[in-house]
PDB file of N, CA and C in Angstrom:
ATOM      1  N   UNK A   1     159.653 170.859 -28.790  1.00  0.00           N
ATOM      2  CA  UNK A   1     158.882 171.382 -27.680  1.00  0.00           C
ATOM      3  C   UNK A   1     159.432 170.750 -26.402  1.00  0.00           C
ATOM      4  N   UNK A   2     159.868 171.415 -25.584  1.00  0.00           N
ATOM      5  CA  UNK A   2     160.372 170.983 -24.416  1.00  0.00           C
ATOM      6  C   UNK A   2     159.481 171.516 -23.257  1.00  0.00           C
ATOM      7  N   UNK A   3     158.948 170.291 -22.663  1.00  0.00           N
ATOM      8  CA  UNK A   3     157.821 170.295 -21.980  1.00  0.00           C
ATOM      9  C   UNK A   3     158.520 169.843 -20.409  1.00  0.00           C
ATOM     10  N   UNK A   4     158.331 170.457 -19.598  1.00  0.00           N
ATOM     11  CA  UNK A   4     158.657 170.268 -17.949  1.00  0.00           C
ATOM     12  C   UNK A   4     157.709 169.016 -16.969  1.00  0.00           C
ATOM     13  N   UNK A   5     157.770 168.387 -16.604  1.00  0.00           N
ATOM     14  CA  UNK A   5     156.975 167.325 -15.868  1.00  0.00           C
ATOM     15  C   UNK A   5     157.570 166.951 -14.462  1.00  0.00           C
ATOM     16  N   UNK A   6     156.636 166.630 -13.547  1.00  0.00           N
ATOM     17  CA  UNK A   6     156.773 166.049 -12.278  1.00  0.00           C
ATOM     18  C   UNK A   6     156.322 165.078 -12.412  1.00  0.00           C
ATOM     19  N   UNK A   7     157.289 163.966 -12.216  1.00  0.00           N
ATOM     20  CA  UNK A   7     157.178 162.424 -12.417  1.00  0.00           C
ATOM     21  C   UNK A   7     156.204 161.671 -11.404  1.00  0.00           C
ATOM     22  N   UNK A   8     155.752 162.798 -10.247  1.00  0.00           N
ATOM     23  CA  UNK A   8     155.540 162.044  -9.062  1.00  0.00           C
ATOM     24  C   UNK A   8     153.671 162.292  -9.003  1.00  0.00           C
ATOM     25  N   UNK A   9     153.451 162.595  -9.625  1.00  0.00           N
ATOM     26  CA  UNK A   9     151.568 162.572 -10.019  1.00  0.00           C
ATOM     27  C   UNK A   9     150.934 161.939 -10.534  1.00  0.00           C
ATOM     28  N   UNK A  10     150.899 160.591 -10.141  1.00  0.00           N
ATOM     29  CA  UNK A  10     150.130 159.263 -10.967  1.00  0.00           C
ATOM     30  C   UNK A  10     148.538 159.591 -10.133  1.00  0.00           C
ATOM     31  N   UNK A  11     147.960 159.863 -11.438  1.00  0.00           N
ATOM     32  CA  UNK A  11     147.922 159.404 -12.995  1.00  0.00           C
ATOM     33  C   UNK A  11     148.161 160.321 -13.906  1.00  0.00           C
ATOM     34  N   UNK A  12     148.301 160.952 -13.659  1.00  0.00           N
ATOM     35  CA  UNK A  12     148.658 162.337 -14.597  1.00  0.00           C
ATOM     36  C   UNK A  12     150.103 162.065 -15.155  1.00  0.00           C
ATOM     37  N   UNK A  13     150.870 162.061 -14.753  1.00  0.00           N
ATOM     38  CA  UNK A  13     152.675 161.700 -14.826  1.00  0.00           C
ATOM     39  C   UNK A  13     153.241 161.201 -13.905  1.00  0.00           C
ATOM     40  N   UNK A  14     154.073 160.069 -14.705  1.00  0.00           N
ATOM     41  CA  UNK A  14     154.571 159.068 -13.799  1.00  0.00           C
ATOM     42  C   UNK A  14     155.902 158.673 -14.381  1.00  0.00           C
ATOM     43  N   UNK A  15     156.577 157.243 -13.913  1.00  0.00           N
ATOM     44  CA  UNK A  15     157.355 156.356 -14.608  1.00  0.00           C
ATOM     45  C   UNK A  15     157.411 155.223 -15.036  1.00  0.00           C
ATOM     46  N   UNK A  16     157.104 154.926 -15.522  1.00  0.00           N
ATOM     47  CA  UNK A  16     156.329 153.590 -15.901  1.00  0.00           C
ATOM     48  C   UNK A  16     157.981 152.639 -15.646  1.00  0.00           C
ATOM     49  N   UNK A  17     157.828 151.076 -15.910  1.00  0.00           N
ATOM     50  CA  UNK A  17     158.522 150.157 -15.170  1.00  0.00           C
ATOM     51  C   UNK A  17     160.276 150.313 -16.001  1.00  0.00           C
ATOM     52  N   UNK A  18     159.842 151.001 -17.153  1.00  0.00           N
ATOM     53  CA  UNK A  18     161.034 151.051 -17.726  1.00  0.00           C
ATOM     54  C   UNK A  18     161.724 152.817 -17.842  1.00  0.00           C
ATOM     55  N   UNK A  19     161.133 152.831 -16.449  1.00  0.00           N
ATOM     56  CA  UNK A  19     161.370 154.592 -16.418  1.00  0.00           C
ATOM     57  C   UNK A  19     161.509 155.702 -17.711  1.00  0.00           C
ATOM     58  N   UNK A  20     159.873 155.245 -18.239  1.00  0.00           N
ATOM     59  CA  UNK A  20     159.688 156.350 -19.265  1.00  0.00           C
ATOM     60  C   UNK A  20     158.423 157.095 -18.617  1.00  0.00           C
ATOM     61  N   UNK A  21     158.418 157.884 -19.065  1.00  0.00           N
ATOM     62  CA  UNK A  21     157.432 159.378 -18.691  1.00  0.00           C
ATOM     63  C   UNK A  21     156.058 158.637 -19.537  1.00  0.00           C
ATOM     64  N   UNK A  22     155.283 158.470 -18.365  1.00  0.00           N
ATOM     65  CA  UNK A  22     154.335 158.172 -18.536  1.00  0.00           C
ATOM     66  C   UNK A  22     152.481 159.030 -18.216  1.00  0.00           C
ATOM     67  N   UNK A  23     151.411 158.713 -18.870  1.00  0.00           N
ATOM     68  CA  UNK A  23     150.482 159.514 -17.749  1.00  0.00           C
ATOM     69  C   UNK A  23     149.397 160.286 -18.774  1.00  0.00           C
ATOM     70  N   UNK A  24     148.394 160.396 -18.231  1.00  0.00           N
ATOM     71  CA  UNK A  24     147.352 161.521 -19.250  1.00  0.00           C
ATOM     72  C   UNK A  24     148.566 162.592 -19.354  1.00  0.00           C
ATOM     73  N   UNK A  25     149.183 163.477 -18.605  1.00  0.00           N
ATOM     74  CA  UNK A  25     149.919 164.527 -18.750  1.00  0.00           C
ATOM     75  C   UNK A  25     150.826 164.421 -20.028  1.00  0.00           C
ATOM     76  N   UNK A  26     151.615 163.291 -20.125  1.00  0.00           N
ATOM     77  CA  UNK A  26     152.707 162.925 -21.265  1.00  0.00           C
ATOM     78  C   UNK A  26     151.675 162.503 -22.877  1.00  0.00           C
ATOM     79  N   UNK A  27     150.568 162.228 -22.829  1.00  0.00           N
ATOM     80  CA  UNK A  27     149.852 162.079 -23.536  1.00  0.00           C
ATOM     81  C   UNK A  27     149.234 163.280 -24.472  1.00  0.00           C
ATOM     82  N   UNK A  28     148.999 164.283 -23.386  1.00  0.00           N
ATOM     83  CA  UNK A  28     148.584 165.796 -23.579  1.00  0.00           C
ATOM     84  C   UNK A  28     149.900 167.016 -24.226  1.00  0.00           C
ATOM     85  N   UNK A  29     151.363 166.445 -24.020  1.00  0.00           N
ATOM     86  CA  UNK A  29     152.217 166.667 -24.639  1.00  0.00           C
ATOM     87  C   UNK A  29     152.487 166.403 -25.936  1.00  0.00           C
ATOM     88  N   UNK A  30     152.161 165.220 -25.720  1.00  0.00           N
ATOM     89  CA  UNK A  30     152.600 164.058 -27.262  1.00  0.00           C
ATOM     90  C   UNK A  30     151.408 164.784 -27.998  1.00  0.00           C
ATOM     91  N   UNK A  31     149.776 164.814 -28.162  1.00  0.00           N
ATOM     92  CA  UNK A  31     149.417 165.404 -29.122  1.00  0.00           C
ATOM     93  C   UNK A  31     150.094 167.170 -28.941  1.00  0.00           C
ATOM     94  N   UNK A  32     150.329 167.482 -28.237  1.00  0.00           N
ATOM     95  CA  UNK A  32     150.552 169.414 -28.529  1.00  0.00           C
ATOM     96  C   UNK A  32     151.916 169.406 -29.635  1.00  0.00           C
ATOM     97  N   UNK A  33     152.616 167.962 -29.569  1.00  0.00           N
ATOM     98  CA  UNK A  33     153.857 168.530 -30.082  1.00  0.00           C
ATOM     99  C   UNK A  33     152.947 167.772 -31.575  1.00  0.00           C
ATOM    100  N   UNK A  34     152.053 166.480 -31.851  1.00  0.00           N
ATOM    101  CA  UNK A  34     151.653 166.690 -33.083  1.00  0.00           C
ATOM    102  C   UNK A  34     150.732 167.519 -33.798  1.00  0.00           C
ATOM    103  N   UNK A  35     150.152 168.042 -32.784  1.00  0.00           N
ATOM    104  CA  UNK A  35     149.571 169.496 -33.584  1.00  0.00           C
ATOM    105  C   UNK A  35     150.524 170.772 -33.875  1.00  0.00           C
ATOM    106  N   UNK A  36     151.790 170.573 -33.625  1.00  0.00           N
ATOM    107  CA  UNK A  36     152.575 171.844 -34.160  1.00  0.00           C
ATOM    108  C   UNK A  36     153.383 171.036 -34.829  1.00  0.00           C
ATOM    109  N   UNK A  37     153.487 169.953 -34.870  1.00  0.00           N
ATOM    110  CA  UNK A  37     154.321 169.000 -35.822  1.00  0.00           C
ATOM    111  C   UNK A  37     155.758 169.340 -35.359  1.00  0.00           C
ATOM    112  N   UNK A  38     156.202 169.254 -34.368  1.00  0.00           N
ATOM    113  CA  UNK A  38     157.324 169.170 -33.529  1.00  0.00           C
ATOM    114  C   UNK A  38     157.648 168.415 -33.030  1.00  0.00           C
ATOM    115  N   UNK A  39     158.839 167.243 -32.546  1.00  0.00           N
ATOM    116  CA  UNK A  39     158.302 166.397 -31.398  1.00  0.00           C
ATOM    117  C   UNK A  39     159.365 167.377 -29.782  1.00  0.00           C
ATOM    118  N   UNK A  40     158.469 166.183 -29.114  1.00  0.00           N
ATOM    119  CA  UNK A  40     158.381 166.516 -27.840  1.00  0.00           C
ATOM    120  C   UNK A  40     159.724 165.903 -27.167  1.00  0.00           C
ATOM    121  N   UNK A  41     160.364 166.636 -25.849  1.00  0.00           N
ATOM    122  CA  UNK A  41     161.564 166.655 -25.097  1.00  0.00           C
ATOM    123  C   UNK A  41     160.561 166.496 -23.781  1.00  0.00           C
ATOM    124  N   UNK A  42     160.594 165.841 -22.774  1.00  0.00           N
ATOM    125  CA  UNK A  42     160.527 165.631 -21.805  1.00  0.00           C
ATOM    126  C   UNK A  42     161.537 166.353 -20.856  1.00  0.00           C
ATOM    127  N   UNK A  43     161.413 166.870 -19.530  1.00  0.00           N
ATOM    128  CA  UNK A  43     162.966 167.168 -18.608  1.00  0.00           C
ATOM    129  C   UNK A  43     161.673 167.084 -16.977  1.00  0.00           C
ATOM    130  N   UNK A  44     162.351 166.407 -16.462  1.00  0.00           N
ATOM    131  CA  UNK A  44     161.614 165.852 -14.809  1.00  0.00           C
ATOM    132  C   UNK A  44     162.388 167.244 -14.267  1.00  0.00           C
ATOM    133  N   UNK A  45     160.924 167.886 -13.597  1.00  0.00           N
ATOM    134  CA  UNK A  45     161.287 168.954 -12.084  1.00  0.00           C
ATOM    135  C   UNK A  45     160.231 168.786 -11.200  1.00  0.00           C
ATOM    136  N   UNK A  46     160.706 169.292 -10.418  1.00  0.00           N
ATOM    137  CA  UNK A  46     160.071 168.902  -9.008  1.00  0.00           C
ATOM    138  C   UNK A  46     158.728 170.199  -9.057  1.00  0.00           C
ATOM    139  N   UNK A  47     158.217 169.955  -7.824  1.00  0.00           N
ATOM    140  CA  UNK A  47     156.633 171.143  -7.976  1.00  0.00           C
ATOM    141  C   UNK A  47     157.590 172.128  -8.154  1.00  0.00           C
ATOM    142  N   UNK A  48     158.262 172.642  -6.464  1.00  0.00           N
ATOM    143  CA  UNK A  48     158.747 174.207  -6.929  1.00  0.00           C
ATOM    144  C   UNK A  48     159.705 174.614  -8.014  1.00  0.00           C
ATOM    145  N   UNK A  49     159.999 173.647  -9.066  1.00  0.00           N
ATOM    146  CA  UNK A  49     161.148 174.090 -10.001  1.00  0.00           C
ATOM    147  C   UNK A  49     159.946 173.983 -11.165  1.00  0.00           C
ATOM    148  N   UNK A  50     158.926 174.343 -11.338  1.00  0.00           N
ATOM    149  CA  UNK A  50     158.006 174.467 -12.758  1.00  0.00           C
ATOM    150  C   UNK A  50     158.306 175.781 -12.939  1.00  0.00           C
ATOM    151  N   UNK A  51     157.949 176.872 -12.444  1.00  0.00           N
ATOM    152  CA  UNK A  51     158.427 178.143 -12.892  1.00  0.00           C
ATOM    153  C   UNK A  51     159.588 178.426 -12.537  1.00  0.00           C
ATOM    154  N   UNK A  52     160.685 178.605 -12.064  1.00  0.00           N
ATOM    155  CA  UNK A  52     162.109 178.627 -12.421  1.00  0.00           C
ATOM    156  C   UNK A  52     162.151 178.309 -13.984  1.00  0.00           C
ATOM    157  N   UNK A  53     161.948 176.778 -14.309  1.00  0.00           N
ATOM    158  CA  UNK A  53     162.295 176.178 -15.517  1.00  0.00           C
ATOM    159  C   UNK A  53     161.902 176.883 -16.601  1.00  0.00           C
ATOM    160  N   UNK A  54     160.597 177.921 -16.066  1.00  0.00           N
ATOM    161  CA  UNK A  54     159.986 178.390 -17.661  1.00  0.00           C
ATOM    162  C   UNK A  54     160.439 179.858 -17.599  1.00  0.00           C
ATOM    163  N   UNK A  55     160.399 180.184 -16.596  1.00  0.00           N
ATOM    164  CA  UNK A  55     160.951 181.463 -16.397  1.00  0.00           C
ATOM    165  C   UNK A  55     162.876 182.148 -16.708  1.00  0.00           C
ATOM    166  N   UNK A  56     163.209 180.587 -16.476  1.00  0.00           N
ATOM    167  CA  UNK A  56     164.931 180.416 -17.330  1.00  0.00           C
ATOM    168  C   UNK A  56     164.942 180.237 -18.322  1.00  0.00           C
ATOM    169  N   UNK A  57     163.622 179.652 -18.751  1.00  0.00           N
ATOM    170  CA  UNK A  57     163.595 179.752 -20.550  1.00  0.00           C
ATOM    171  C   UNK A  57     164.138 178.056 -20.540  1.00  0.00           C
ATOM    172  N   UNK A  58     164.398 177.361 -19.681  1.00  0.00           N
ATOM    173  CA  UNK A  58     164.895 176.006 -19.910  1.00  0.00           C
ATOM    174  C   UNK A  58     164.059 174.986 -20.277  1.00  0.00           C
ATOM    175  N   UNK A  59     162.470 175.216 -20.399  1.00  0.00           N
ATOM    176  CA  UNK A  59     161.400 174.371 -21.068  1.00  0.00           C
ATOM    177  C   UNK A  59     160.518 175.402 -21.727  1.00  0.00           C
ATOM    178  N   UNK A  60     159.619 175.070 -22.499  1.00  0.00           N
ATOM    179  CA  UNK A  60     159.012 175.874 -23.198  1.00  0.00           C
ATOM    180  C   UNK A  60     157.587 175.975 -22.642  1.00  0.00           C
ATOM    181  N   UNK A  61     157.132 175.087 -21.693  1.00  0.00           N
ATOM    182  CA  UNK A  61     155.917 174.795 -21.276  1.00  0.00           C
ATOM    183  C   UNK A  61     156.074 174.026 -19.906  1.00  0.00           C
ATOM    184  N   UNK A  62     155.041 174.004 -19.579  1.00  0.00           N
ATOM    185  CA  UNK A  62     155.136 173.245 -17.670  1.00  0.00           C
ATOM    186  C   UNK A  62     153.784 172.143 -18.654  1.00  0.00           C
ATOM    187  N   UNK A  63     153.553 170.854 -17.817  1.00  0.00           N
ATOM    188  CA  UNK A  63     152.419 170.183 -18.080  1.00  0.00           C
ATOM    189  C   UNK A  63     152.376 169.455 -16.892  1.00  0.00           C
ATOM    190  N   UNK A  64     151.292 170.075 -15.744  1.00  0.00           N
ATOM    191  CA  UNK A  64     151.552 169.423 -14.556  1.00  0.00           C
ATOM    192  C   UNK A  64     149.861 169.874 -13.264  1.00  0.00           C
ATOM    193  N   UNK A  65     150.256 168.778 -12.518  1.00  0.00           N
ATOM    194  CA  UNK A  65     148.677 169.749 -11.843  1.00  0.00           C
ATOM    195  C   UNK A  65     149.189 170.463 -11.718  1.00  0.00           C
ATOM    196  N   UNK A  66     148.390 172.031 -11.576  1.00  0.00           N
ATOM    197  CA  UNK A  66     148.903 172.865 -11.679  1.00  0.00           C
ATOM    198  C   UNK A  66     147.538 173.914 -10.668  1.00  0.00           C
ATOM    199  N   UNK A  67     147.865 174.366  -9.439  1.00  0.00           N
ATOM    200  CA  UNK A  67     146.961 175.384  -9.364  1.00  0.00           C
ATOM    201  C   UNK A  67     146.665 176.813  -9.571  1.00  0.00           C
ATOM    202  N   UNK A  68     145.962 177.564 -10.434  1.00  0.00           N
ATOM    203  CA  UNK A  68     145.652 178.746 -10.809  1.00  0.00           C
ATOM    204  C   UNK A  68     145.800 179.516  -9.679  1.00  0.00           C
ATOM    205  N   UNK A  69     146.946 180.442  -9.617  1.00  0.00           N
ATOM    206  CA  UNK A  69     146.512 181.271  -8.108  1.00  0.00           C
ATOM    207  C   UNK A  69     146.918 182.457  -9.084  1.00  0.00           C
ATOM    208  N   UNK A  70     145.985 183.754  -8.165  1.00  0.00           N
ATOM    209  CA  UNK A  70     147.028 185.196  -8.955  1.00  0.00           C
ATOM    210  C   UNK A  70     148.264 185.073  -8.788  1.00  0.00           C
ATOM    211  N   UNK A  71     148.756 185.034  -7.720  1.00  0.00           N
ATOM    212  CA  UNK A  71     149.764 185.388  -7.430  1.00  0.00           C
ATOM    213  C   UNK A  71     151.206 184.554  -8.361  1.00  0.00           C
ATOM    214  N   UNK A  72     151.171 183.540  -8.977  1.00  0.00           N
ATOM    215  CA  UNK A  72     151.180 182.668  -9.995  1.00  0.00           C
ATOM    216  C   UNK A  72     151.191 183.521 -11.059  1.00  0.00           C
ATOM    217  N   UNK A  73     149.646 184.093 -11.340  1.00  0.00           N
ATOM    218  CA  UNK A  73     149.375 184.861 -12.898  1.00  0.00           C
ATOM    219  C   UNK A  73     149.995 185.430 -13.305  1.00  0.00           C
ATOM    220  N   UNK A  74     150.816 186.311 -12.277  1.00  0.00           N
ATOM    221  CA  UNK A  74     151.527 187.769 -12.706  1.00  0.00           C
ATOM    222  C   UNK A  74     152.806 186.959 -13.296  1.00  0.00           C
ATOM    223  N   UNK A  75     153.231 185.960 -12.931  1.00  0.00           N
ATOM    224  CA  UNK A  75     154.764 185.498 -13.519  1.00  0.00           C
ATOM    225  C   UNK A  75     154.337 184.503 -14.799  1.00  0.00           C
ATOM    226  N   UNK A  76     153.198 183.764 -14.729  1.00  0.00           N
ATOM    227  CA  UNK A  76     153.030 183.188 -16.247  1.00  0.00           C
ATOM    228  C   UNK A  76     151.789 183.019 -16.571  1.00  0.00           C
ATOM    229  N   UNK A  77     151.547 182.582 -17.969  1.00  0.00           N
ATOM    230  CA  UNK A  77     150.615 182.570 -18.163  1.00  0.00           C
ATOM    231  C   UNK A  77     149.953 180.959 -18.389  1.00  0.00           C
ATOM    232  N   UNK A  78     148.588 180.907 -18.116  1.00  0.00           N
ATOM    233  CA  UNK A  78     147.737 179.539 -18.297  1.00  0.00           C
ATOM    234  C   UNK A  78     147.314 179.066 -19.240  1.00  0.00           C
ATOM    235  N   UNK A  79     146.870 177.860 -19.937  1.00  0.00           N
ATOM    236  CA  UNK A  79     146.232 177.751 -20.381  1.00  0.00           C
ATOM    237  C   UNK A  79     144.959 177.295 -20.301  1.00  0.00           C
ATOM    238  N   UNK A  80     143.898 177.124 -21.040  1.00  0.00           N
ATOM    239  CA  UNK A  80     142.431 176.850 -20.612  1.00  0.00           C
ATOM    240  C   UNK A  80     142.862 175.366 -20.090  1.00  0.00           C
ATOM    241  N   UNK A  81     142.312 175.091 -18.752  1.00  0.00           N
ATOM    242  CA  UNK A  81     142.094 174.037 -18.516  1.00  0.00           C
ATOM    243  C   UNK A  81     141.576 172.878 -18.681  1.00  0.00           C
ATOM    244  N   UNK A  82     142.793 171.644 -18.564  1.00  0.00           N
ATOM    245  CA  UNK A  82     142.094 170.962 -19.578  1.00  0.00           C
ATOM    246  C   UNK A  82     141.849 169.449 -18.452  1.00  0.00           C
ATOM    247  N   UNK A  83     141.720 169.577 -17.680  1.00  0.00           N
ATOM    248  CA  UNK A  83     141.694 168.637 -16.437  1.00  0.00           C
ATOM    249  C   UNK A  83     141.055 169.581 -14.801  1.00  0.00           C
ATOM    250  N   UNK A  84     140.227 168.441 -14.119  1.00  0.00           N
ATOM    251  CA  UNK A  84     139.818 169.024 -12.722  1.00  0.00           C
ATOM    252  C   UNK A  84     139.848 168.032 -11.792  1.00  0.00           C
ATOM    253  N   UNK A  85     139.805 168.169 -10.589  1.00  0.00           N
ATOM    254  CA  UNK A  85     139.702 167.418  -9.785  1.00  0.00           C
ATOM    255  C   UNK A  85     138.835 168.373  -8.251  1.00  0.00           C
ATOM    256  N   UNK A  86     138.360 167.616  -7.651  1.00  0.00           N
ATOM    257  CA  UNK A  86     138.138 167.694  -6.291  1.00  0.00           C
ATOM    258  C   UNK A  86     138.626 167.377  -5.335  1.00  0.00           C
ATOM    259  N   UNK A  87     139.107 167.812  -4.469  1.00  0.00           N
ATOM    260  CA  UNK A  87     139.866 167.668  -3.153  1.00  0.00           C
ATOM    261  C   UNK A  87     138.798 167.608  -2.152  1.00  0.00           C
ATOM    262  N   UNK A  88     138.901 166.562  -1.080  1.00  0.00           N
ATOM    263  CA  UNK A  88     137.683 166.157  -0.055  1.00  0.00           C
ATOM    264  C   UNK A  88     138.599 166.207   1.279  1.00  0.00           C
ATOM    265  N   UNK A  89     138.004 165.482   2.237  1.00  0.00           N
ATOM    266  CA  UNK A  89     138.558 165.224   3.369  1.00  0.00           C
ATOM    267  C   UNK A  89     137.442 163.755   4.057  1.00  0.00           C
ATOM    268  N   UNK A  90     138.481 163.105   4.574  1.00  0.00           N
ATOM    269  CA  UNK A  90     137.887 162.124   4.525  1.00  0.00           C
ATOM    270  C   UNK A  90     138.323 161.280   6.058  1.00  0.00           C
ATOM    271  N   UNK A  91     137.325 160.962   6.915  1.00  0.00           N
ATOM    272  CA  UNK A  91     137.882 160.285   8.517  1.00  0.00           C
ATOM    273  C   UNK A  91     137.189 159.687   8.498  1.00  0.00           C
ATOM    274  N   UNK A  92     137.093 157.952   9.127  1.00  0.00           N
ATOM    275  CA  UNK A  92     136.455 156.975   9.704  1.00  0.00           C
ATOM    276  C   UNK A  92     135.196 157.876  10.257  1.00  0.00           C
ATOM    277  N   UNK A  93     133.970 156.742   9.993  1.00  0.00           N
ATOM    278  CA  UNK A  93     132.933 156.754  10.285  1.00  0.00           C
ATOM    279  C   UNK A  93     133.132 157.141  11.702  1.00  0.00           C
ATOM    280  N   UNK A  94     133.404 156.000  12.370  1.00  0.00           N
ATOM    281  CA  UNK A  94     133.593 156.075  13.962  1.00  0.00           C
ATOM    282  C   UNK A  94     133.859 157.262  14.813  1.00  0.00           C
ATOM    283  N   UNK A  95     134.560 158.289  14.057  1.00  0.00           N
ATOM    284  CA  UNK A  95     135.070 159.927  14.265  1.00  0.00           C
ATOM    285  C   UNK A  95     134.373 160.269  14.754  1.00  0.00           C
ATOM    286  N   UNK A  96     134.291 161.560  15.707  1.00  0.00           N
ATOM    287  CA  UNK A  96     133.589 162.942  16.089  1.00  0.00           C
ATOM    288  C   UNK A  96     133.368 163.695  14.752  1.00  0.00           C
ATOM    289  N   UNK A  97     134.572 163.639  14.141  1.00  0.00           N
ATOM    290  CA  UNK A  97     134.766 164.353  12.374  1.00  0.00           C
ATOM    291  C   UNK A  97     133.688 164.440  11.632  1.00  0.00           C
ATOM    292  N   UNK A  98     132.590 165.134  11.782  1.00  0.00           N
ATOM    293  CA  UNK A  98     131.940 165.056  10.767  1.00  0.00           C
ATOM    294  C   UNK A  98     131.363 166.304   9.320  1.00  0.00           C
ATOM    295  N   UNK A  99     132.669 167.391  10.174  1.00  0.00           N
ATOM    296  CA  UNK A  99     132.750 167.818   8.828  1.00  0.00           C
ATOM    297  C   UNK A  99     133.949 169.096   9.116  1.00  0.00           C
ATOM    298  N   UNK A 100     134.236 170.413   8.285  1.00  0.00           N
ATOM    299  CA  UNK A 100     135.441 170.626   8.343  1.00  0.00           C
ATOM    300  C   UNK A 100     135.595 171.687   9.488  1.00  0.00           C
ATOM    301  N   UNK A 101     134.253 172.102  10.040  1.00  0.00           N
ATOM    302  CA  UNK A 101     134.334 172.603  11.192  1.00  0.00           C
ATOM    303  C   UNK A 101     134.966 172.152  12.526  1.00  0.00           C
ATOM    304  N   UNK A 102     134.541 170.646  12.388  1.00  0.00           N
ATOM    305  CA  UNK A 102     135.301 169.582  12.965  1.00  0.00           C
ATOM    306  C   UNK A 102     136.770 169.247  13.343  1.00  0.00           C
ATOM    307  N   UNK A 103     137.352 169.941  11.973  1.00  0.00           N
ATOM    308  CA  UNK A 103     138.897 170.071  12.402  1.00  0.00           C
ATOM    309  C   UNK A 103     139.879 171.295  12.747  1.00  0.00           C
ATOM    310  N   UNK A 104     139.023 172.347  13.044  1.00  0.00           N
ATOM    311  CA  UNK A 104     139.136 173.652  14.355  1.00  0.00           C
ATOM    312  C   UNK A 104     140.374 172.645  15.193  1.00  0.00           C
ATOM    313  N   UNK A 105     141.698 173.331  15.114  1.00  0.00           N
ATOM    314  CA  UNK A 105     142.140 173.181  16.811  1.00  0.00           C
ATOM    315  C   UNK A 105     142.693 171.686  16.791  1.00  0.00           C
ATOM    316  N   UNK A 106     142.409 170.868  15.890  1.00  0.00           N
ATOM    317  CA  UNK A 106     143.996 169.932  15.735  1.00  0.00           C
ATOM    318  C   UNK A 106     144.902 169.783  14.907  1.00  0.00           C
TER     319      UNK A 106
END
């Protein structure tokens, strides 16, 4: 199973000190390849080279944040998600900033 990764998403995937592929993400590989009883190939790409790579057929899978957009859908397909996060915004107390209306116009 040759699985695609961006090294640069800690905690998800990383490099740990002896530059091995590290991360919940590499973890979520390692069991997919022992539930098909395969092992697993690692290959580092950058965000915009995840679909190139799968779409060349040069990995078999992407394992990466990843955001669901249509426009995305039509070229591959997802799987059920298995991770979330929230995205905030965040300015010193001291700010005018107090919320995202707030950042109109800079």
């Amino acid at each position: 199973l040759v699985v695609a990764i961006d090294t640069t998403t800690p905690p998800y995937s990383f490099l740990d000190a002896n530059l091995k592929p590290t991360g919940f993400d590499i973890e979520v590989a390692n069991k997919m390849g022992e539930a098909l009883g395969v092992p697993v190939e690692f290959v580092t790409v950058t965000s915009p080279g995840r679909i190139p790579a799968l779409l060349t057929k040069q990995v078999d899978a992407v394992i990466s944040i990843f955001s669901i957009t249509p426009a995305r859908a039509i070229q591959i397909d997802y799987s059920i998600p298995y991770a979330g996060q929230s995205a905030v915004v965040i300015a010193p107390k001291s700010t005018s900033i107090k919320g995202v209306a707030d950042l109109v116009g800079k």
